[in-house]
C-alpha atoms as a PDB file:
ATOM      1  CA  UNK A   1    -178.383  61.298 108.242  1.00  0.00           C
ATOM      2  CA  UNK A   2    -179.648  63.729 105.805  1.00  0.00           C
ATOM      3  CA  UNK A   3    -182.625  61.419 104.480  1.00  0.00           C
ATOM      4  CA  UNK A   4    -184.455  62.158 107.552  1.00  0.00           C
ATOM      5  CA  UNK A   5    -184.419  65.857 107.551  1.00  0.00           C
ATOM      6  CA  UNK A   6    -188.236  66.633 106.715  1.00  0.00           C
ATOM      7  CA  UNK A   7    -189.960  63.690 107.781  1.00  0.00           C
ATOM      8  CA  UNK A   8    -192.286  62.794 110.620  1.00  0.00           C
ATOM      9  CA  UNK A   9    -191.528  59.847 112.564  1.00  0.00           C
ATOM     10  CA  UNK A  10    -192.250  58.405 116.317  1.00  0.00           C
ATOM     11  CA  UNK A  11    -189.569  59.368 118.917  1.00  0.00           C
ATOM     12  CA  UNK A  12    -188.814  58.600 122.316  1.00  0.00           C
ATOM     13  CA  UNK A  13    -189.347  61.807 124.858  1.00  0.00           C
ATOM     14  CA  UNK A  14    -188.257  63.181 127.406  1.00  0.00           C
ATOM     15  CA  UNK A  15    -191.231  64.760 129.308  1.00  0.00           C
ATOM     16  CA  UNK A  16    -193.336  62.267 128.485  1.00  0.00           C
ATOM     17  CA  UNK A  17    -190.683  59.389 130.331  1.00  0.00           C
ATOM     18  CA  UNK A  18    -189.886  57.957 127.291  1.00  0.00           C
ATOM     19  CA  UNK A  19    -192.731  57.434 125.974  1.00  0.00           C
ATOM     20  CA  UNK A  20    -193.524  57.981 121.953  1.00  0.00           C
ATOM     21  CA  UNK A  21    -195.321  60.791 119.938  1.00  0.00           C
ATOM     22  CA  UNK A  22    -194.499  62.008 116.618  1.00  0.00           C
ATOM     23  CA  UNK A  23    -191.860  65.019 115.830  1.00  0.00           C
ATOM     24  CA  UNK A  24    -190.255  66.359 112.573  1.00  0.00           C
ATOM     25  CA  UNK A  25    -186.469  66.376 112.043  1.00  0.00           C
ATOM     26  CA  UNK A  26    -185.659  70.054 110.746  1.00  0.00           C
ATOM     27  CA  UNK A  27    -181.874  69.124 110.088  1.00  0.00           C
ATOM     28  CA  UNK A  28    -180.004  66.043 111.363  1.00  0.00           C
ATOM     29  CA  UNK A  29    -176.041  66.628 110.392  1.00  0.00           C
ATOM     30  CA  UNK A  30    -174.797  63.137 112.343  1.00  0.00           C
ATOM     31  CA  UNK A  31    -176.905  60.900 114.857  1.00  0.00           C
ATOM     32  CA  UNK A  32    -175.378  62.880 118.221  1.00  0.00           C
ATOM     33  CA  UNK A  33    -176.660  66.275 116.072  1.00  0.00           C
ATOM     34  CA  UNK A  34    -180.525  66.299 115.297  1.00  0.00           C
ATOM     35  CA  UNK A  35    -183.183  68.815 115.502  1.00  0.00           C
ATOM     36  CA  UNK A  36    -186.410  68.078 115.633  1.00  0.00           C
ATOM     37  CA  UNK A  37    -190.029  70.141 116.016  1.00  0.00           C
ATOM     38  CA  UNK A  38    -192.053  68.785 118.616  1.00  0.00           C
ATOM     39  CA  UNK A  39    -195.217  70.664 119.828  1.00  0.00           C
ATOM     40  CA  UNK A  40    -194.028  73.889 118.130  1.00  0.00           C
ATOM     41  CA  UNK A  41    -190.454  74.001 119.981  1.00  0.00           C
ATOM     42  CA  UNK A  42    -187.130  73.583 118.579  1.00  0.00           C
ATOM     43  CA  UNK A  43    -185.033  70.148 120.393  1.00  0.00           C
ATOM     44  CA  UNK A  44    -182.150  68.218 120.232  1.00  0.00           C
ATOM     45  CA  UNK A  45    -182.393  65.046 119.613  1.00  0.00           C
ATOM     46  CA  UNK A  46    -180.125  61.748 119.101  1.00  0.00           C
ATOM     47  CA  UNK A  47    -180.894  58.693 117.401  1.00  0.00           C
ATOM     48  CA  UNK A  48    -179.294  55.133 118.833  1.00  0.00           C
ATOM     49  CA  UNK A  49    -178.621  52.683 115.926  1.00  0.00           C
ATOM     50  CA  UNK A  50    -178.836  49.233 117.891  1.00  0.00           C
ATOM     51  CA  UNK A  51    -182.421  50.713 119.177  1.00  0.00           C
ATOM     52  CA  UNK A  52    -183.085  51.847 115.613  1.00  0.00           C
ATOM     53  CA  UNK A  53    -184.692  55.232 117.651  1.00  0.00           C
ATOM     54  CA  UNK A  54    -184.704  58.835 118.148  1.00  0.00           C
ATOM     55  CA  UNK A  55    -184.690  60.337 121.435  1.00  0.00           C
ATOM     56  CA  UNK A  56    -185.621  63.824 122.052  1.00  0.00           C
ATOM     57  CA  UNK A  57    -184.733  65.575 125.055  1.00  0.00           C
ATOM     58  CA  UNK A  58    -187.705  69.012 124.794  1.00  0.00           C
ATOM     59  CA  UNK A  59    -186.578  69.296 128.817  1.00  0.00           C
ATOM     60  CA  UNK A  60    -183.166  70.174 128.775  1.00  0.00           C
ATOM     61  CA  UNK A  61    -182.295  70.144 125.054  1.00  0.00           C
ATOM     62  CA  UNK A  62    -185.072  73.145 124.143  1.00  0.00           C
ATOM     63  CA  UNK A  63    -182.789  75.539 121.296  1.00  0.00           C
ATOM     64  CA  UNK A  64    -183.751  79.053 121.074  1.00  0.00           C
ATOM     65  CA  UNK A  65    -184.090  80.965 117.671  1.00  0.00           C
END
């Protein structure tokens, strides 16, 4: 999952109902272990290979540091 550490792309989120906007992935180790940037703030994320898409959770999945 390393080739998409760095890059922008369109992700489902949380807040928004799942709904898409763009985040970056800062380091994605396996698909249940992503973080992403969106609006400034650190999230977890998870990307779902039969839905070929990320989903961020920036409610409950916020990471401090």
């Amino acid at each position: 999952m390393e080739y998409l550490e760095g890059q922008e792309m369109g992700a489902r989120i949380n807040s928004l109902k799942g709904d898409f906007d763009i985040v970056k992935v800062l380091t994605a180790q396996s698909a249940s272990n992503i973080v992403v940037e969106y609006k400034g703030r650190k999230c977890s994320a998870i990307f779902n290979g039969i839905t070929n898409c990320l989903y961020v959770d920036d409610v409950y999945g916020l990471i401090e540091g």
